[in-house]
Protein backbone atom coordinates (compact mmCIF):
# COMPACT_ATOMS: atom_id res chain seq x y z
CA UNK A 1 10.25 -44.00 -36.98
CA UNK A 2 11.19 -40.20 -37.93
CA UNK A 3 7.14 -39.56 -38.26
CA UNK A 4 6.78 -41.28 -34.05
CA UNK A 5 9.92 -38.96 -33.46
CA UNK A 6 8.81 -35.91 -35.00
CA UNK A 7 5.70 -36.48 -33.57
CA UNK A 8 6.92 -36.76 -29.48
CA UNK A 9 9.05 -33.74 -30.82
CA UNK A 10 5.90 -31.73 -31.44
CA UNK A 11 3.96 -32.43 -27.83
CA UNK A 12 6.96 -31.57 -26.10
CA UNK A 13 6.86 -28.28 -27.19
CA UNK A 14 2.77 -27.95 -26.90
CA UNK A 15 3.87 -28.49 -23.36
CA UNK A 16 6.74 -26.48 -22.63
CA UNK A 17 6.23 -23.70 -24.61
CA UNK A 18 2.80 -22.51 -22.79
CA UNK A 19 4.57 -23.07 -19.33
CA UNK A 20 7.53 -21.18 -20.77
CA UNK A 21 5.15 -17.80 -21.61
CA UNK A 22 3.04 -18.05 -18.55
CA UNK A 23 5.96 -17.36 -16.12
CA UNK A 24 4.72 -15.28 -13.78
CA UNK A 25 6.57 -11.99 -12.72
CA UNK A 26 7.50 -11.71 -9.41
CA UNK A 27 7.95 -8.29 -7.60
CA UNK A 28 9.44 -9.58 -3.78
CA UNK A 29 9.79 -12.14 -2.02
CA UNK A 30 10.01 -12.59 1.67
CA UNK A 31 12.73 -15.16 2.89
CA UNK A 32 12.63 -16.76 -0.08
CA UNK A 33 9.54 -18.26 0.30
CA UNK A 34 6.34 -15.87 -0.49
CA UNK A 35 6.37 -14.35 -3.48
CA UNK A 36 4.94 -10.93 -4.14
CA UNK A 37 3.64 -11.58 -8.05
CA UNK A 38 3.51 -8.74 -10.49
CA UNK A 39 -0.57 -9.37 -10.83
CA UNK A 40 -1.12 -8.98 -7.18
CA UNK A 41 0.85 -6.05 -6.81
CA UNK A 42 -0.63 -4.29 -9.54
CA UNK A 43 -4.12 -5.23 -8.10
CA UNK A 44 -3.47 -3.54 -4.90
CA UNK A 45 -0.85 -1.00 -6.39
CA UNK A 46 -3.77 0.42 -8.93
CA UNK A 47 -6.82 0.51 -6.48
CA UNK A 48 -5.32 2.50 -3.91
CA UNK A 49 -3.89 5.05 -6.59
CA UNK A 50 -7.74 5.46 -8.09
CA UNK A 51 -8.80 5.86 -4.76
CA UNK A 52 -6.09 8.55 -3.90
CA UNK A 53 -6.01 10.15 -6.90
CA UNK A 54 -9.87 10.19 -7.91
CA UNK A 55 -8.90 8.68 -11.61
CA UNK A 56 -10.32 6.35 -13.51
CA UNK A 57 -7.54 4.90 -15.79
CA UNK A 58 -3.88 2.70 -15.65
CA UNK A 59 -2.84 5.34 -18.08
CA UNK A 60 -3.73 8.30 -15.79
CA UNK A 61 -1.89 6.40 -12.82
CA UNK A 62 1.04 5.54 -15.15
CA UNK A 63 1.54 9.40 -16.52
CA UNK A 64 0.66 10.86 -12.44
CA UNK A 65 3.44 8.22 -11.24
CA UNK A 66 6.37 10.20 -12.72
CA UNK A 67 5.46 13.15 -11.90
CA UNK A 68 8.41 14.66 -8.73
CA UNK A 69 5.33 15.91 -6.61
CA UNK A 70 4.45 12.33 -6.15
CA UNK A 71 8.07 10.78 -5.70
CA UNK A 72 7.51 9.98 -1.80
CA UNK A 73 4.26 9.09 -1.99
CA UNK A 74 2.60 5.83 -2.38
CA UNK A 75 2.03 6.47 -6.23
CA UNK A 76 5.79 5.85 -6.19
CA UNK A 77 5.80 2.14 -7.02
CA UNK A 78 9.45 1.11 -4.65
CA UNK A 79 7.50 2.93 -1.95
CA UNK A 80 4.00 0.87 -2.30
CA UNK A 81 5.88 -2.66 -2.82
CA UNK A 82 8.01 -1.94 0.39
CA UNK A 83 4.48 -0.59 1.83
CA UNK A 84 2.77 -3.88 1.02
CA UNK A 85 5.57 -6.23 2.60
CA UNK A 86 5.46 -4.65 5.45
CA UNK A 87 1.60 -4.86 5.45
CA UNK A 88 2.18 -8.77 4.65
CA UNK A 89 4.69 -9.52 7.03
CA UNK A 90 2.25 -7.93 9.78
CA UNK A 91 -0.56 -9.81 9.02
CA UNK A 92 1.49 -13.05 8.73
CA UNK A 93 2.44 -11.50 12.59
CA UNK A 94 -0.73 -11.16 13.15
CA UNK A 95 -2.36 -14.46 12.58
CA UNK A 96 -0.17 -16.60 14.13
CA UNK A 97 -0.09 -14.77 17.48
CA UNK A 98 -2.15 -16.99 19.89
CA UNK A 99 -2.84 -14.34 22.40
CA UNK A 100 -5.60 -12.30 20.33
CA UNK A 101 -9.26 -13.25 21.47
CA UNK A 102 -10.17 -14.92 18.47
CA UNK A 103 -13.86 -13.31 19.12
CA UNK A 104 -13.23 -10.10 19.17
CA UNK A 105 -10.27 -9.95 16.18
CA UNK A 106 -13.55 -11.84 14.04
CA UNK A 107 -15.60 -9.27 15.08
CA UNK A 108 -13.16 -6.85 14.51
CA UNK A 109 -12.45 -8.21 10.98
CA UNK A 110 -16.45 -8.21 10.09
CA UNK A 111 -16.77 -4.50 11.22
CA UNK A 112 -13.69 -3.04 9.02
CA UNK A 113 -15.34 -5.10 6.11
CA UNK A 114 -18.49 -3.60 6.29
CA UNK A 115 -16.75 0.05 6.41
CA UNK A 116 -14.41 -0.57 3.61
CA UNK A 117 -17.71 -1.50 1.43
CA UNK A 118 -19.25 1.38 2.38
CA UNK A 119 -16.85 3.26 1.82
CA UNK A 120 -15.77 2.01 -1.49
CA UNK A 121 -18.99 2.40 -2.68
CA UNK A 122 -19.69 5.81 -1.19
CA UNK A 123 -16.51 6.91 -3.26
CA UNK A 124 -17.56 5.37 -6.51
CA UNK A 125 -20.60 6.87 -6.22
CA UNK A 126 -19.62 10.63 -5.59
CA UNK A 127 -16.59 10.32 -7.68
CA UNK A 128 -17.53 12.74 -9.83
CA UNK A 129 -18.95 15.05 -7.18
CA UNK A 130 -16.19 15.73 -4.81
CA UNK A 131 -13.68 16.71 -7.58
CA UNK A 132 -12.21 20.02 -6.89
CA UNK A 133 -11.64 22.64 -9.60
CA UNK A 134 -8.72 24.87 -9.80
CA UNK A 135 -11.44 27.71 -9.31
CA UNK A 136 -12.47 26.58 -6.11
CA UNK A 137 -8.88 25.98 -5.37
CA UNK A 138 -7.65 29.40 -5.95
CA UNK A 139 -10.95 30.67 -4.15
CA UNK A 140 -9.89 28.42 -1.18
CA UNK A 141 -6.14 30.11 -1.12
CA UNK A 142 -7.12 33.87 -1.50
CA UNK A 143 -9.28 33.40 1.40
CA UNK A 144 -6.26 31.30 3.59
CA UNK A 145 -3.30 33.23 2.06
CA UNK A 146 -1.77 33.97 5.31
CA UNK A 147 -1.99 30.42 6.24
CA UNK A 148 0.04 29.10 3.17
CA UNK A 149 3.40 31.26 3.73
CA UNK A 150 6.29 29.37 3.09
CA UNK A 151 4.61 26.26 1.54
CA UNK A 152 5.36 25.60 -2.82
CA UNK A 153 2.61 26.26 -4.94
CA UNK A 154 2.08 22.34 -5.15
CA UNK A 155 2.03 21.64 -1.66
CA UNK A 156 -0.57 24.68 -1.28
CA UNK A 157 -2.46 23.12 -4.74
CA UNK A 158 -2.39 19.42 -2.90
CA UNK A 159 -3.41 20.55 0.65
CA UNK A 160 -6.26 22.52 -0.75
CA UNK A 161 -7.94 20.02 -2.86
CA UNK A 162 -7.57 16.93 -0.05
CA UNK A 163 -9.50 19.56 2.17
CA UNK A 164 -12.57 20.40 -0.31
CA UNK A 165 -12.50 16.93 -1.90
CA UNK A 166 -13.09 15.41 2.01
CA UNK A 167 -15.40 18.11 2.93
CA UNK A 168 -17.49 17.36 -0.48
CA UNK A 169 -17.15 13.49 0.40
CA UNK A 170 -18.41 14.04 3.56
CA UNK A 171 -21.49 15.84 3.02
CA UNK A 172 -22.51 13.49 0.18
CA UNK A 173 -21.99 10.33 2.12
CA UNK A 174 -24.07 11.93 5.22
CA UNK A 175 -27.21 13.27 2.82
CA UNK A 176 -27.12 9.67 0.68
CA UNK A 177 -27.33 8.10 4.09
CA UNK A 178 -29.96 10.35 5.75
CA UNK A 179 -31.97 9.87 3.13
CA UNK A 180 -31.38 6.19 2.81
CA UNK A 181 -32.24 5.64 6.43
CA UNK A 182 -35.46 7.78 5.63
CA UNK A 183 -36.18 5.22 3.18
CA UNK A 184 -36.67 2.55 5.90
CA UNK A 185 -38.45 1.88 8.98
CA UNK A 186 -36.49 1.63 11.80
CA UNK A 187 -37.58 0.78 15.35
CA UNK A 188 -34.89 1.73 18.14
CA UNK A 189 -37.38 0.65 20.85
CA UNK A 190 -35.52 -2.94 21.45
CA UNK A 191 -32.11 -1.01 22.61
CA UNK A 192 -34.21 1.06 24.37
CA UNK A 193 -35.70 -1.42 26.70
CA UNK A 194 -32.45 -3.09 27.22
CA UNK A 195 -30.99 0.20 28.73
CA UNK A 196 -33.69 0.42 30.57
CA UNK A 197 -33.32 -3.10 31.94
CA UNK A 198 -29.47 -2.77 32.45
CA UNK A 199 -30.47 0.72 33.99
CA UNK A 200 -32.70 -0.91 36.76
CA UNK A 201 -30.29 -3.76 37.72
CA UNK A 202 -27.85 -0.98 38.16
CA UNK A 203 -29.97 0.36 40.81
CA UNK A 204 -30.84 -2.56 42.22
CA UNK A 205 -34.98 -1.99 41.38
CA UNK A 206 -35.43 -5.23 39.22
CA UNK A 207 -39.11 -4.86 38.59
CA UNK A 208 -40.71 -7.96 37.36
C-alpha cells in the first residue's frame, strides 16, 4: 500500500514539476487578456536592435543598452515594450475595422513583405560594408564643422555615422541590384503595349 502510494506520489511530481519550470515570463498584458511573453518580446526587442545598431550579438545589445546615449531610444527596453503595445493594440485596430477594402490592405500587406525581405537581406548582406569608422567620421566632421555647433560630441558621432552608414547602404543595394537585373532577361514590351492601348482609348482612336 505505501509502495502504490509512493508510487502516485512520484507521477505527481513528473507532472507538476515540468509545468512548474516552464512558466512562461510575461512582459505586458493588455486588459488582462493578451499577454506580451518574455520570448516574443525578446524576438522582436533583439532584431530591431541588430538592425539599428549593425551588431551581431545579445551581449553587444545587452552592454549598448546601458549606455545614457541610448536611454530614449528604442534600445531602452521600457521604451520598446511600450513601443510594441502600441504597435499591437493598432493592429488589433486595424483588423477588425470593416471599412478597409480588404483588396487593397492584402495587396498592401504582400508589397511591405516583399520590401522587408529585401531589405533584410540587403542589410545582412552589406553588414560588414556600410560600417563607418571613426576615421571617416572625423573626416565627415572637419569637413561639416560649422554645421555641428552646439550639438555634444555624441550627437555629432551618431548623426555622422547614420549618414555614411545609409549612404554606403544605398549604393550597395543599387549596384547588387543593377547587376542582378543584368543577370536576367527582362522584356518591358507587355507594359508597353498596354500604355499604348490605354493611350489610344484615351483619344478615342481604338485601332483594331
Amino acid at each position: 500500500m505505501k509502495i502504490k502510494h509512493l508510487l502516485t506520489i512520484s507521477i505527481m511530481a513528473i507532472l507538476i514539476i515540468p509545468q512548474l519550470s516552464c512558466k512562461k515570463e510575461w512582459a505586458a498584458t493588455i486588459d488582462d487578456s493578451t499577454k506580451i511573453y518574455m520570448d516574443e518580446f525578446n524576438r522582436f526587442y533583439y532584431l530591431q536592435a541588430k538592425l539599428f545598431l549593425n551588431v551581431d550579438t545579445i551581449e553587444e545589445i545587452d552592454k549598448l543598452s546601458q549606455d545614457p546615449r541610448f536611454e530614449k531610444t528604442m534600445l531602452n527596453k521600457n521604451n520598446f515594450l511600450e513601443y510594441l503595445v502600441a504597435q499591437k493594440l493598432l493592429y488589433k485596430k486595424a483588423m477588425s475595422d470593416k471599412t478597409i477594402d480588404k483588396d487593397e490592405f492584402n495587396a498592401y500587406v504582400e508589397f511591405a513583405k516583399m520590401q522587408s525581405v529585401n531589405q533584410y537581406f540587403l542589410g545582412k548582406k552589406f553588414k560588414d560594408r556600410i560600417a563607418v569608422s571613426d576615421e571617416e567620421i572625423n573626416m565627415a566632421y572637419s569637413k561639416n564643422r560649422a554645421q555641428f555647433a552646439g550639438r555634444t560630441a555624441d550627437e555629432v558621432t551618431n548623426y555622422i555615422r547614420q549618414q555614411l552608414s545609409a549612404q554606403k547602404f544605398s549604393y550597395e543595394s543599387n549596384r547588387y541590384l543593377q547587376n542582378l537585373m543584368d543577370e536576367h532577361k527582362i522584356n518591358y514590351d507587355g507594359m508597353k503595349e498596354h500604355l499604348k492601348k490605354s493611350s489610344e482609348t484615351t483619344s478615342g482612336e481604338v485601332k483594331p
